[in-house]
PDB file of N, CA and C in Angstrom:
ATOM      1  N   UNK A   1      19.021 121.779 116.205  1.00  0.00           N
ATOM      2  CA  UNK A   1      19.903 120.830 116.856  1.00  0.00           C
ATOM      3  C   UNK A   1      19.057 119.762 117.553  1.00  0.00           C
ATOM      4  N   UNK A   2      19.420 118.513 117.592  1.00  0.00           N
ATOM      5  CA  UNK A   2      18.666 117.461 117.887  1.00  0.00           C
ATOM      6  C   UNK A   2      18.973 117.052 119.622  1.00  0.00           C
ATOM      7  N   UNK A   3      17.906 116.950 120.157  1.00  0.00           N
ATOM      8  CA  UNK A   3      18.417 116.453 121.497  1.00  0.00           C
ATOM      9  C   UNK A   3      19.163 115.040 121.741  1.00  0.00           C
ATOM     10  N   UNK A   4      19.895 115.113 122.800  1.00  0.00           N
ATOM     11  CA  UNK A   4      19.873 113.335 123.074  1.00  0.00           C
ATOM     12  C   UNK A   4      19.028 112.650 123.708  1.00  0.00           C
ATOM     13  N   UNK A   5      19.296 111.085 122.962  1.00  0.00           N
ATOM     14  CA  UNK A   5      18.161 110.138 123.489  1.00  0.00           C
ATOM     15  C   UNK A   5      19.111 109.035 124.596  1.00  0.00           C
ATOM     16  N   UNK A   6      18.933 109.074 125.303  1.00  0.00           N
ATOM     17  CA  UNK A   6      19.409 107.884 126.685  1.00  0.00           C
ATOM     18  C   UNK A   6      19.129 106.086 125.474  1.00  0.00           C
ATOM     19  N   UNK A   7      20.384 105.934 125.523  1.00  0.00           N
ATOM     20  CA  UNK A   7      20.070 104.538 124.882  1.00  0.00           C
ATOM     21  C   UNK A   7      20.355 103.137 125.278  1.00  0.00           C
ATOM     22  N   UNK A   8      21.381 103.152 126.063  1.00  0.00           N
ATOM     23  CA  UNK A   8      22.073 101.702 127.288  1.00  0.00           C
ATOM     24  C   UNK A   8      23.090 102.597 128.505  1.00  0.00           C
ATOM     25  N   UNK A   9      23.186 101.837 129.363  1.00  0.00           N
ATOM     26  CA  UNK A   9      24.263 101.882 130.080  1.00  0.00           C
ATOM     27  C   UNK A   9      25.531 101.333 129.373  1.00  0.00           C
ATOM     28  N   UNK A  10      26.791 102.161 130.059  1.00  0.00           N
ATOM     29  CA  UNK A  10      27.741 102.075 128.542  1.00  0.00           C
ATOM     30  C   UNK A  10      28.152 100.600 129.607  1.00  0.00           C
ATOM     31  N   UNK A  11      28.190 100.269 130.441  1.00  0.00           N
ATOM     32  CA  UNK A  11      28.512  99.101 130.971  1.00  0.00           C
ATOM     33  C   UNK A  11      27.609  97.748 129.962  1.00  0.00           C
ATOM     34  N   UNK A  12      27.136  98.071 129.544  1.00  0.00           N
ATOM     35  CA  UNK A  12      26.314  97.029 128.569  1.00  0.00           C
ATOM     36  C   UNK A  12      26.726  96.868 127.114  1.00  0.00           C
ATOM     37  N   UNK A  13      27.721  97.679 126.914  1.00  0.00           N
ATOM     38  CA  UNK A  13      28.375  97.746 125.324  1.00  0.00           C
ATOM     39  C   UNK A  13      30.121  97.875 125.648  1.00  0.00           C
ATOM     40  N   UNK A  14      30.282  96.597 125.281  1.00  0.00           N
ATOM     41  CA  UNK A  14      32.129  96.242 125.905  1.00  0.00           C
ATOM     42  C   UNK A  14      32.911  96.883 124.801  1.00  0.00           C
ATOM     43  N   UNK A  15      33.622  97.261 124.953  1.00  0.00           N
ATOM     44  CA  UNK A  15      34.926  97.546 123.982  1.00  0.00           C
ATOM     45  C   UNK A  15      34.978  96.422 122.728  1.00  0.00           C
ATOM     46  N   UNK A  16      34.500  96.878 121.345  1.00  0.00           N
ATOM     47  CA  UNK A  16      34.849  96.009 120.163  1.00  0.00           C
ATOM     48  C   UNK A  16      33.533  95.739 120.097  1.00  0.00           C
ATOM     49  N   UNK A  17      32.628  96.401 120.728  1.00  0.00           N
ATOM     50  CA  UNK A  17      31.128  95.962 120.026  1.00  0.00           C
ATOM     51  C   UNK A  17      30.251  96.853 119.536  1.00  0.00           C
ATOM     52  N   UNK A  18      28.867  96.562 119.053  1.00  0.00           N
ATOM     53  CA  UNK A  18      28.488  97.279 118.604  1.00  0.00           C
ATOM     54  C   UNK A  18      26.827  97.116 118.440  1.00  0.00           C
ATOM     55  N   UNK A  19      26.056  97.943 118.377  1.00  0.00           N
ATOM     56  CA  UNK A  19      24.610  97.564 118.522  1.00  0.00           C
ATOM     57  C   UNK A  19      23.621  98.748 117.883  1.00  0.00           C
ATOM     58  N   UNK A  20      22.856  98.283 117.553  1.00  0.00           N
ATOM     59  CA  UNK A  20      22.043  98.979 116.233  1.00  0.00           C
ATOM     60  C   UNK A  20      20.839  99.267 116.901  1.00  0.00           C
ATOM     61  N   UNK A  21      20.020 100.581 116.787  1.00  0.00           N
ATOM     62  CA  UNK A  21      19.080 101.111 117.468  1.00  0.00           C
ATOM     63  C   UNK A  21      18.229 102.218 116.512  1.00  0.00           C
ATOM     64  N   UNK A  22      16.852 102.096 116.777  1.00  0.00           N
ATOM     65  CA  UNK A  22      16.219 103.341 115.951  1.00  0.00           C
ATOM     66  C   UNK A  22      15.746 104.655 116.482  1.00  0.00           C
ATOM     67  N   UNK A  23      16.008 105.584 116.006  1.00  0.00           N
ATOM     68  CA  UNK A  23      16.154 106.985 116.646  1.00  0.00           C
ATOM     69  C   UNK A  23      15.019 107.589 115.851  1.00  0.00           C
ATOM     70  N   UNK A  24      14.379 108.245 116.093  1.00  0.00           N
ATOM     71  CA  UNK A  24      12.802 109.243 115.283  1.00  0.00           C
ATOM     72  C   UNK A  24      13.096 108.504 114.080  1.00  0.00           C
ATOM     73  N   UNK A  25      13.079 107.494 113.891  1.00  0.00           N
ATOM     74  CA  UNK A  25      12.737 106.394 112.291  1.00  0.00           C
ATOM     75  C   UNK A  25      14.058 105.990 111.633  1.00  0.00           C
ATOM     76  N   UNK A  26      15.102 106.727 112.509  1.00  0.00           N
ATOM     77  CA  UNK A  26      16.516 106.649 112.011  1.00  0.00           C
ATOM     78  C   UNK A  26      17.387 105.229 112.443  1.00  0.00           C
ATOM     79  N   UNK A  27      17.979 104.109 111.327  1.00  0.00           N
ATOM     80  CA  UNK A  27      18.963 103.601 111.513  1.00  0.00           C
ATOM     81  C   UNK A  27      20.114 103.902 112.358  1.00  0.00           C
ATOM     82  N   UNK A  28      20.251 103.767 113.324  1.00  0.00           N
ATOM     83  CA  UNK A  28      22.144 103.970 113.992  1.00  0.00           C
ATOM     84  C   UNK A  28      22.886 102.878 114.739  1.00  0.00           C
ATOM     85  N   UNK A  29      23.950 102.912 114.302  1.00  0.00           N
ATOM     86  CA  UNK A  29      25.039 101.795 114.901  1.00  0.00           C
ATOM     87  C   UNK A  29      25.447 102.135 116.061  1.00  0.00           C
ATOM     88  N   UNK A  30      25.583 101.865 117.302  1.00  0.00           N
ATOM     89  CA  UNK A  30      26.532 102.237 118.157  1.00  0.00           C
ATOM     90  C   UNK A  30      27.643 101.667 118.129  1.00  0.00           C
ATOM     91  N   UNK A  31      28.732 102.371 117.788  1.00  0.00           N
ATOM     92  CA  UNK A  31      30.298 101.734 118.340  1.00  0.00           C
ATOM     93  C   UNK A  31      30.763 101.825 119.450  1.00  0.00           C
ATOM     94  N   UNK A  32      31.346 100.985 120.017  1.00  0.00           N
ATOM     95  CA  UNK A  32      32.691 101.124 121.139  1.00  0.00           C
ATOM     96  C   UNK A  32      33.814 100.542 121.111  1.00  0.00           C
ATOM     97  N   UNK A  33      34.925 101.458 120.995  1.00  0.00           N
ATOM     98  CA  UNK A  33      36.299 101.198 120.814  1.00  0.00           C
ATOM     99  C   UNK A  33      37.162 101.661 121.980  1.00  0.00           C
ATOM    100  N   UNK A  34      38.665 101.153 121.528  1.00  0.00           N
ATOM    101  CA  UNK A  34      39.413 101.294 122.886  1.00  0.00           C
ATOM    102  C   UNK A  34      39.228 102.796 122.099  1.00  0.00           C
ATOM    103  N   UNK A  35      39.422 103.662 120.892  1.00  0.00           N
ATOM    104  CA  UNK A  35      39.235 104.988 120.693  1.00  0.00           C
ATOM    105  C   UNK A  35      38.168 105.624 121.719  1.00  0.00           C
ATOM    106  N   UNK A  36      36.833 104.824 121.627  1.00  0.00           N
ATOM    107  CA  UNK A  36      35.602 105.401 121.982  1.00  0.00           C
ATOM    108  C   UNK A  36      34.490 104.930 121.671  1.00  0.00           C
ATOM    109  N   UNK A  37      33.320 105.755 121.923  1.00  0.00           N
ATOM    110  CA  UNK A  37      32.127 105.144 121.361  1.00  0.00           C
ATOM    111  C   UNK A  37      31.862 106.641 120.336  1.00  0.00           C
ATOM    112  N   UNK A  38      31.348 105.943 119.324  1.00  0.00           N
ATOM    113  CA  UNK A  38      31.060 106.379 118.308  1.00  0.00           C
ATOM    114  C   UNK A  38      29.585 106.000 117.680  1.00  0.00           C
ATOM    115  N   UNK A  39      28.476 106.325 116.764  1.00  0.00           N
ATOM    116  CA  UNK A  39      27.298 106.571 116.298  1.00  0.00           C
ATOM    117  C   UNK A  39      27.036 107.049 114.909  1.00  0.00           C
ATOM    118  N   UNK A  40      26.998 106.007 113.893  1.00  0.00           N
ATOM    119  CA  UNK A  40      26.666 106.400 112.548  1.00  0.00           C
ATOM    120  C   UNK A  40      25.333 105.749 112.207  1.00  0.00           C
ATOM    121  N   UNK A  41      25.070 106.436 111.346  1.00  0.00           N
ATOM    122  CA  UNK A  41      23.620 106.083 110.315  1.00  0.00           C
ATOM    123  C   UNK A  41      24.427 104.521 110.276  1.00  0.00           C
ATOM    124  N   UNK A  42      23.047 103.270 110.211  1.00  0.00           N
ATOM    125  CA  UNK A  42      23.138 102.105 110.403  1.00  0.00           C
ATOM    126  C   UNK A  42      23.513 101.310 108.946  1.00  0.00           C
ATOM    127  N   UNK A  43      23.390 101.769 107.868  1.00  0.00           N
ATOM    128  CA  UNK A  43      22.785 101.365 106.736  1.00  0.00           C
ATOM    129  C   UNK A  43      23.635 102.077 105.426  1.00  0.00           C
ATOM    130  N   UNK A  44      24.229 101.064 104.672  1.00  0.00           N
ATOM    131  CA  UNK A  44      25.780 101.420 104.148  1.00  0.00           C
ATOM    132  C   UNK A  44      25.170 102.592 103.008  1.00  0.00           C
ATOM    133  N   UNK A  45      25.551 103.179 102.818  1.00  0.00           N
ATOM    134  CA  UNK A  45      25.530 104.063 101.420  1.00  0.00           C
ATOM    135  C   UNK A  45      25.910 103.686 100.142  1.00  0.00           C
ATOM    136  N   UNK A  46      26.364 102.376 100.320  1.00  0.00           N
ATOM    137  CA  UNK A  46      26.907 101.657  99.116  1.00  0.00           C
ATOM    138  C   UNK A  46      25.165 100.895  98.414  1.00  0.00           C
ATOM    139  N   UNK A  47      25.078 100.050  99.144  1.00  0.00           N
ATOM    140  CA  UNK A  47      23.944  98.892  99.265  1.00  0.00           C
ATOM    141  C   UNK A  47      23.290  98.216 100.264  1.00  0.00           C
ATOM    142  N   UNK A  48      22.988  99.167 100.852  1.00  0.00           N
ATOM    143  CA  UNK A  48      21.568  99.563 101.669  1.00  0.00           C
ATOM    144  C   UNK A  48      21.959  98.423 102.342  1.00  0.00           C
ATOM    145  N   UNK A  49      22.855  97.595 103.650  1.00  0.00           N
ATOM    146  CA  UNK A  49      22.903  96.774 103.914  1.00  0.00           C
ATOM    147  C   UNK A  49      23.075  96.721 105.107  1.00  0.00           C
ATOM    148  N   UNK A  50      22.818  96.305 106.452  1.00  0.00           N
ATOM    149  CA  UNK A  50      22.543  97.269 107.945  1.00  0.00           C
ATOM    150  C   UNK A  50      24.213  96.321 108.057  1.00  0.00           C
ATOM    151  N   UNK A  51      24.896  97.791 108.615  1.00  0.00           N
ATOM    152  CA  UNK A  51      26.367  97.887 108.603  1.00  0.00           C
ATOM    153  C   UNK A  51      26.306  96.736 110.505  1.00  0.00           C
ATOM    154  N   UNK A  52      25.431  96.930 111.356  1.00  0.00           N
ATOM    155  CA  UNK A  52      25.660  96.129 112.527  1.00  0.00           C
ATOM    156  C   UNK A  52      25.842  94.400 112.463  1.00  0.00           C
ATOM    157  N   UNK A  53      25.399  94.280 111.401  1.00  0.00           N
ATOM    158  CA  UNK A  53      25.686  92.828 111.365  1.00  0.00           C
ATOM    159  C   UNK A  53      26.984  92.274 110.249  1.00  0.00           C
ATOM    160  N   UNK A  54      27.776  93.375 109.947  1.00  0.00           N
ATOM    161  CA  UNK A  54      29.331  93.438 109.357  1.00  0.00           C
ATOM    162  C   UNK A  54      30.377  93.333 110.279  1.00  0.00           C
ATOM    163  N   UNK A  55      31.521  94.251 110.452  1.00  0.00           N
ATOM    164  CA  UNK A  55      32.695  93.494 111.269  1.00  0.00           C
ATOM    165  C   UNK A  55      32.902  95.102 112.200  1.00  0.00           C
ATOM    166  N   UNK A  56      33.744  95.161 112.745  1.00  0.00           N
ATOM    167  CA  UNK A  56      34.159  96.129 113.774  1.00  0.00           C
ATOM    168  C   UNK A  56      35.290  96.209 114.051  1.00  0.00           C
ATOM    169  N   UNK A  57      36.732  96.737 113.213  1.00  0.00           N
ATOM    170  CA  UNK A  57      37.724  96.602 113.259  1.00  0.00           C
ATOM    171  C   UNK A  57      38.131  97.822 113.939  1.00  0.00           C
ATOM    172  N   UNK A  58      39.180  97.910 114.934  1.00  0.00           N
ATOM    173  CA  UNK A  58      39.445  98.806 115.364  1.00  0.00           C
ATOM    174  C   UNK A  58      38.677 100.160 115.161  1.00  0.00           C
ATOM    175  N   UNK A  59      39.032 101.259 114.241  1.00  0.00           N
ATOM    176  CA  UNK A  59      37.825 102.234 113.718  1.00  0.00           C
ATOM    177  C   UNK A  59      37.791 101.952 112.418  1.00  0.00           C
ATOM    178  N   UNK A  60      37.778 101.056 111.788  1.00  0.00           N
ATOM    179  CA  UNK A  60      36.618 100.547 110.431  1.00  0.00           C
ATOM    180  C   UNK A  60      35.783  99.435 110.783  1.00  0.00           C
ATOM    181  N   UNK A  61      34.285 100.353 109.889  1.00  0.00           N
ATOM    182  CA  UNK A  61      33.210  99.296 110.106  1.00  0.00           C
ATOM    183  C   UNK A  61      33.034  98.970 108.549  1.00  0.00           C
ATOM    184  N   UNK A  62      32.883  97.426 108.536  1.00  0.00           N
ATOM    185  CA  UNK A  62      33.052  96.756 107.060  1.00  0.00           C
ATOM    186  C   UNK A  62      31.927  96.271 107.011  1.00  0.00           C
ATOM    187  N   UNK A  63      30.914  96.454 105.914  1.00  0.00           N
ATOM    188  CA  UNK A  63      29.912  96.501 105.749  1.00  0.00           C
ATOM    189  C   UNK A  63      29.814  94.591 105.114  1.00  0.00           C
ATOM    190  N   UNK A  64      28.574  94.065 105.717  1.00  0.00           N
ATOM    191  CA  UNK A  64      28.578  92.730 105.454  1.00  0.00           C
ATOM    192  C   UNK A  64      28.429  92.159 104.267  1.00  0.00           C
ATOM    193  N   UNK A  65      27.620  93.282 102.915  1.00  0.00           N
ATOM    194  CA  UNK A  65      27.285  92.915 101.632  1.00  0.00           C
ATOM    195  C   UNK A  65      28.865  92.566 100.745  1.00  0.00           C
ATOM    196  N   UNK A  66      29.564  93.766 100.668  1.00  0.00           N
ATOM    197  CA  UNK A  66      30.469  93.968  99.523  1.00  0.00           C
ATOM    198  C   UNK A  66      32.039  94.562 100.164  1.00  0.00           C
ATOM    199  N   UNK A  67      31.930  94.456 101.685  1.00  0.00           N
ATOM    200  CA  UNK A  67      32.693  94.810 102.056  1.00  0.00           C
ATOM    201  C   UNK A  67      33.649  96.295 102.005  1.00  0.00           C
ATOM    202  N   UNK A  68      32.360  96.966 101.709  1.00  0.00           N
ATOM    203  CA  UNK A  68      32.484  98.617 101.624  1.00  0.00           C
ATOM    204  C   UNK A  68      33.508  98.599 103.496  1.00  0.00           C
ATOM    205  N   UNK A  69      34.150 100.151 103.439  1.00  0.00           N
ATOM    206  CA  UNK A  69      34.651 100.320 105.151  1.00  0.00           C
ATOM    207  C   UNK A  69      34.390 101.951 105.012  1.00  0.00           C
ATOM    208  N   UNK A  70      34.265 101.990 106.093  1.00  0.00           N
ATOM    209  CA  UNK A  70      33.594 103.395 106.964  1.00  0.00           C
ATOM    210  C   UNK A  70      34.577 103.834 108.093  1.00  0.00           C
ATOM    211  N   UNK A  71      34.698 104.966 108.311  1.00  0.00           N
ATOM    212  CA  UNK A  71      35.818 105.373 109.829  1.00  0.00           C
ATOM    213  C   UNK A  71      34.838 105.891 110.623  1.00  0.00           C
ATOM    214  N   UNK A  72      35.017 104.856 111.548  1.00  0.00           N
ATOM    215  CA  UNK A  72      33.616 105.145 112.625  1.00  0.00           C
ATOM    216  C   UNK A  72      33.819 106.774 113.523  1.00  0.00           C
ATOM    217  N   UNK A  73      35.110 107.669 113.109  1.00  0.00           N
ATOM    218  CA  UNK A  73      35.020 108.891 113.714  1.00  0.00           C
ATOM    219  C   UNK A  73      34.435 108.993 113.319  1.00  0.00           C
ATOM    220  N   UNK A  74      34.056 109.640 111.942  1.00  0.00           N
ATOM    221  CA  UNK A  74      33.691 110.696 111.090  1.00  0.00           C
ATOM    222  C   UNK A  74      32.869 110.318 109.960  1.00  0.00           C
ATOM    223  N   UNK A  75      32.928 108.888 109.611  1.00  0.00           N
ATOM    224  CA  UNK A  75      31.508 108.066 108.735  1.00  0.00           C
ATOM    225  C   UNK A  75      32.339 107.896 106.997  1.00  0.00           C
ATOM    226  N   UNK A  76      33.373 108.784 106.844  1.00  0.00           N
ATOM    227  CA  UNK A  76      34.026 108.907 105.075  1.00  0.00           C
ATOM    228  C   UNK A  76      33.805 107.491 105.174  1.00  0.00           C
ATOM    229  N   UNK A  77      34.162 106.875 103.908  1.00  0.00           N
ATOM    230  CA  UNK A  77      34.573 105.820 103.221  1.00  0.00           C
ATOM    231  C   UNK A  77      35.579 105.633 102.794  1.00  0.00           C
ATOM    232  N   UNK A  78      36.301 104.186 103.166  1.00  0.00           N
ATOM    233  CA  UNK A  78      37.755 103.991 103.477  1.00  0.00           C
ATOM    234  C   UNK A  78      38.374 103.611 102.161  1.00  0.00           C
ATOM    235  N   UNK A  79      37.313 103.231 101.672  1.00  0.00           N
ATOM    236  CA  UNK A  79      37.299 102.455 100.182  1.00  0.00           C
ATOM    237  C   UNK A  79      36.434 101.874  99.143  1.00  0.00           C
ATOM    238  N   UNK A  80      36.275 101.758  97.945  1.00  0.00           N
ATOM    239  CA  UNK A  80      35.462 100.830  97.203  1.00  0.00           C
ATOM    240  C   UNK A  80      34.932  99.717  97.756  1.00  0.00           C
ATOM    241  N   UNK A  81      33.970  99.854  97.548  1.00  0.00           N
ATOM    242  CA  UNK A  81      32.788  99.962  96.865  1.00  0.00           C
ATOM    243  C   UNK A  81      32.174 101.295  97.431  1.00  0.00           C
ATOM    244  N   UNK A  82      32.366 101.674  98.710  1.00  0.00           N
ATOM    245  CA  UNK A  82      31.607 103.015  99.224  1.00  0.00           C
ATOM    246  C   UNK A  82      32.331 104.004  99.057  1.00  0.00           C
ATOM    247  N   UNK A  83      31.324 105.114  98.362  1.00  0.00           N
ATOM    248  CA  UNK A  83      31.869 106.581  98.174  1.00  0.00           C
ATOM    249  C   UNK A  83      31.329 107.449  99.124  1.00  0.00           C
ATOM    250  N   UNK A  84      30.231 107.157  99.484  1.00  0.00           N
ATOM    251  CA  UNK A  84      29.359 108.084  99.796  1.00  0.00           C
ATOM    252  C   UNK A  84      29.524 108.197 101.773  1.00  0.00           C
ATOM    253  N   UNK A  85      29.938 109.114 102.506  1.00  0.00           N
ATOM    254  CA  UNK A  85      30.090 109.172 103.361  1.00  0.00           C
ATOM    255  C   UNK A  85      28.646 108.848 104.468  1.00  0.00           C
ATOM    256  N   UNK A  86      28.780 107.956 105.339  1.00  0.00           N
ATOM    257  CA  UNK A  86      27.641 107.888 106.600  1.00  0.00           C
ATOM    258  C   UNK A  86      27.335 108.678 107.434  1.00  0.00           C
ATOM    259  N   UNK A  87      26.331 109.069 108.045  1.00  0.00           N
ATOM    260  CA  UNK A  87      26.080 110.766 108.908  1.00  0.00           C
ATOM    261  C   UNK A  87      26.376 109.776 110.164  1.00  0.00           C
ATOM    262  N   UNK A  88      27.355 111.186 110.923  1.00  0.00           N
ATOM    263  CA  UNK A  88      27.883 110.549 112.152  1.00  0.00           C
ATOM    264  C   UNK A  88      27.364 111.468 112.911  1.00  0.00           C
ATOM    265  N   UNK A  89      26.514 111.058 114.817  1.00  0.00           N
ATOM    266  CA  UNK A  89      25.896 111.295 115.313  1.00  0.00           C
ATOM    267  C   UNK A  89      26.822 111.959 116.566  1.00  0.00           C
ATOM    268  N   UNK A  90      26.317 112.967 117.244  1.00  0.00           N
ATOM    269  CA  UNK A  90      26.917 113.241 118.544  1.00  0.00           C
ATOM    270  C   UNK A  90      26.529 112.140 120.154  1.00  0.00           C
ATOM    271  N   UNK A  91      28.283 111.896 120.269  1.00  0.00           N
ATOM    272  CA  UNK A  91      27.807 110.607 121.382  1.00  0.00           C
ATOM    273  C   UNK A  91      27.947 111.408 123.082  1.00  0.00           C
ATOM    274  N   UNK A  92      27.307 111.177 123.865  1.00  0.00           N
ATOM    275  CA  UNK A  92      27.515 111.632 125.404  1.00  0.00           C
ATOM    276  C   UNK A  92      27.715 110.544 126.310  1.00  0.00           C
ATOM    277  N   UNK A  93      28.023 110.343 127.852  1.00  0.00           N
ATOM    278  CA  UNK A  93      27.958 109.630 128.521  1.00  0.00           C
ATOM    279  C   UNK A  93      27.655 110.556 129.505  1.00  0.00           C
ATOM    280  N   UNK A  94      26.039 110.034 130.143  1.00  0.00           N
ATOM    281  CA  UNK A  94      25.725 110.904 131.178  1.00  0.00           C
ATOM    282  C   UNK A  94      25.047 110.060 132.551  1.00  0.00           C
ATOM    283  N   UNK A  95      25.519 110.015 133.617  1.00  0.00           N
ATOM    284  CA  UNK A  95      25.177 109.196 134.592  1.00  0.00           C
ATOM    285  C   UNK A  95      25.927 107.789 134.176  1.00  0.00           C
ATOM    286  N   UNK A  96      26.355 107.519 133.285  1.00  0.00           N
ATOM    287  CA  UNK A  96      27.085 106.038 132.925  1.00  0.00           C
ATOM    288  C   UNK A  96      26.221 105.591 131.834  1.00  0.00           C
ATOM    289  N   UNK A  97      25.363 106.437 131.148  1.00  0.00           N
ATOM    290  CA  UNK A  97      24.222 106.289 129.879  1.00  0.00           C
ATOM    291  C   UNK A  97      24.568 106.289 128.709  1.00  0.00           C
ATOM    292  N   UNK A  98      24.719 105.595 127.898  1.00  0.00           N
ATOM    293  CA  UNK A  98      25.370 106.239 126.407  1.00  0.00           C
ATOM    294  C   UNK A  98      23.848 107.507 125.863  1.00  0.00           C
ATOM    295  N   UNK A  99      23.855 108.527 125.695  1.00  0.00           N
ATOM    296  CA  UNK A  99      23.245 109.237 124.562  1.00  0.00           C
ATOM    297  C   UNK A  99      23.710 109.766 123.352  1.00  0.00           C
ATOM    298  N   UNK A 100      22.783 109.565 122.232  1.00  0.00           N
ATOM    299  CA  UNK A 100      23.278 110.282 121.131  1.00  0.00           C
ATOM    300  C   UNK A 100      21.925 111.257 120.361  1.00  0.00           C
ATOM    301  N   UNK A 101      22.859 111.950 119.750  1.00  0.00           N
ATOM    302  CA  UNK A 101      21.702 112.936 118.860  1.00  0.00           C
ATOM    303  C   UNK A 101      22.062 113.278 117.988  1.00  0.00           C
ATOM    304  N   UNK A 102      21.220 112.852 117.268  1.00  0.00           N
ATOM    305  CA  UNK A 102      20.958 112.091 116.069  1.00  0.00           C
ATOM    306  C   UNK A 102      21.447 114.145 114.975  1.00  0.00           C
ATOM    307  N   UNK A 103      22.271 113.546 114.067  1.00  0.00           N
ATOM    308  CA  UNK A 103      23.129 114.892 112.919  1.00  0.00           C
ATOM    309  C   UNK A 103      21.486 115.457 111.785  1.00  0.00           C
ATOM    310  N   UNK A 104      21.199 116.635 111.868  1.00  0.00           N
ATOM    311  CA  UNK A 104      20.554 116.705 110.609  1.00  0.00           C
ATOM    312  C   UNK A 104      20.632 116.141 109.423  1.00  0.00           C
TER     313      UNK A 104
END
């Protein structure tokens, strides 16, 4: 099991945004929604295309190449072009910190 890493104060990531960070060599997106904050592998499974600089719709993240979508709970794929599901990370808030740790 992977520890968590302290990554922003969640006061620094507003509702509807999102920000991309590297974890032991790992791609990850941070989400925050009125759902929550959420943490997937950064980098679409479709065509390798870093999903943070795509869109942030409520909980689909639409990937900027081909417009693959992802459900930022759980990482499936919402639709064509992406089949292949994104590894979704465990998120915490500790002291007002976002941490996550990072899924085998």
């Amino acid at each position: 099991m992977s520890a968590f890493h302290a990554l922003l104060p969640l006061s620094d990531l507003p509702p509807g945004a999102m920000r991309a960070f590297e974890l032991e060599g790992r791609e990850v997106v941070l989400c925050r929604t009125r759902e929550g904050l959420y943490a997937l592998d950064n980098i679409c499974t479709h065509a390798h295309a870093r999903l943070c600089e795509g869109r942030l719709r409520a909980t689909r993240l639409v990937c900027p190449l081909h417009g693959g979508a992802f459900d930022i709970r759980d990482g499936r794929p919402l639709g064509p072009p992406a089949q292949v599901p994104l590894g979704a990370h465990r998120v915490r808030i500790s002291d007002g910190v976002i941490e996550v740790a990072l899924a085998d």
